[in-house]
Protein backbone atom coordinates (compact mmCIF):
# COMPACT_ATOMS: atom_id res chain seq x y z
CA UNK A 1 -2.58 -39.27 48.44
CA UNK A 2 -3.20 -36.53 45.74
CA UNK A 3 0.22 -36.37 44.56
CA UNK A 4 0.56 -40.58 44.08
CA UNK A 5 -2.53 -40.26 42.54
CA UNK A 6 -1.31 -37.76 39.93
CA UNK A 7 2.30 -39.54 39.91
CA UNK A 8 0.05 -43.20 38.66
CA UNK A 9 -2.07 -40.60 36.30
CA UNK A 10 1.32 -39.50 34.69
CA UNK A 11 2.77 -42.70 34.75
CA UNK A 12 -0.22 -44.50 32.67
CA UNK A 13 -0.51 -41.36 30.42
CA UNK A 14 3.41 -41.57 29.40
CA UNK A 15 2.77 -45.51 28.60
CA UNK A 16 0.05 -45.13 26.40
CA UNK A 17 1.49 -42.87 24.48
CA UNK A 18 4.29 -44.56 23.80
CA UNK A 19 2.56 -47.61 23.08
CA UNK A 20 0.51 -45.22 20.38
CA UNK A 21 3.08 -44.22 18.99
CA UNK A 22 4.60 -47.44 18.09
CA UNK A 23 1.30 -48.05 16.66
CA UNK A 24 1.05 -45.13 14.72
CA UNK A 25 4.93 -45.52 13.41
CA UNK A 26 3.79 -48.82 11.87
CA UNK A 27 0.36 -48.02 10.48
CA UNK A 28 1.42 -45.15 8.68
CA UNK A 29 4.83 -46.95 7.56
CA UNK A 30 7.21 -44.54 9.44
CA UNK A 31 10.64 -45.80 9.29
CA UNK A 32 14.31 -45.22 9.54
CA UNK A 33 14.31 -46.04 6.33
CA UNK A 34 11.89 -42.59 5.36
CA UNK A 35 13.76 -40.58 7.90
CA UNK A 36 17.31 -41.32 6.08
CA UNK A 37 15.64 -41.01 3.14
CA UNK A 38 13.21 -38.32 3.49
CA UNK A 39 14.04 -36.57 6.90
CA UNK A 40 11.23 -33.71 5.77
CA UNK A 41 8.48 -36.05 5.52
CA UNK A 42 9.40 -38.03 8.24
CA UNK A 43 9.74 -34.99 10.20
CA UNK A 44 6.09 -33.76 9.15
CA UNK A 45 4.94 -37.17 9.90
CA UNK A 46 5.94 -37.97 13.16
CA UNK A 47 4.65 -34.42 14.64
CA UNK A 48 1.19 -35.48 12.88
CA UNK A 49 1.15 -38.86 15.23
CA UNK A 50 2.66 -37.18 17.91
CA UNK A 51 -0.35 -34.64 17.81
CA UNK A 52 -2.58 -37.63 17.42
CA UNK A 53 -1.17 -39.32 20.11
CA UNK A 54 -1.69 -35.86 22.68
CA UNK A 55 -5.13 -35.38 21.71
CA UNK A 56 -6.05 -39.38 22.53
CA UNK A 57 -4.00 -39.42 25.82
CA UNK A 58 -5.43 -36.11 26.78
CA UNK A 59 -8.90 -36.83 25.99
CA UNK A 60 -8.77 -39.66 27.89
CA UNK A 61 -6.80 -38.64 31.21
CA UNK A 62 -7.99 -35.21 31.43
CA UNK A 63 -11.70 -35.17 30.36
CA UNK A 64 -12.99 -38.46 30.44
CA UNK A 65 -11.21 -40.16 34.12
């Protein structure tokens, strides 16, 4: 029971943050484009949403469920 439980948890939590990502990609204009062009920034930028993207899915599966 515990373990499905955790196995749905883990499951939801890997969704959102993909689907956050995504988001994040396109509001901050992160492209292929940038990463060919500017591998650095896009670099720097995608660990900045990725961190974003932690700290919501964490927030909201660990402390607030």
């Amino acid at each position: 029971m515990l373990q499905s439980h955790l196995l749905e948890v883990q499951k939801n939590a890997k969704k959102e943050y993909k689907m956050l990502m995504k988001e994040l990609k396109i509001k901050d204009n992160i492209t292929e484009e940038l990463k060919e062009k500017d591998q650095m920034k896009w670099v720097g930028l995608m660990n900045n949403i990725s961190n974003i993207a932690d700290e919501i899915v964490i927030k909201k599966y660990v402390y607030e469920e």
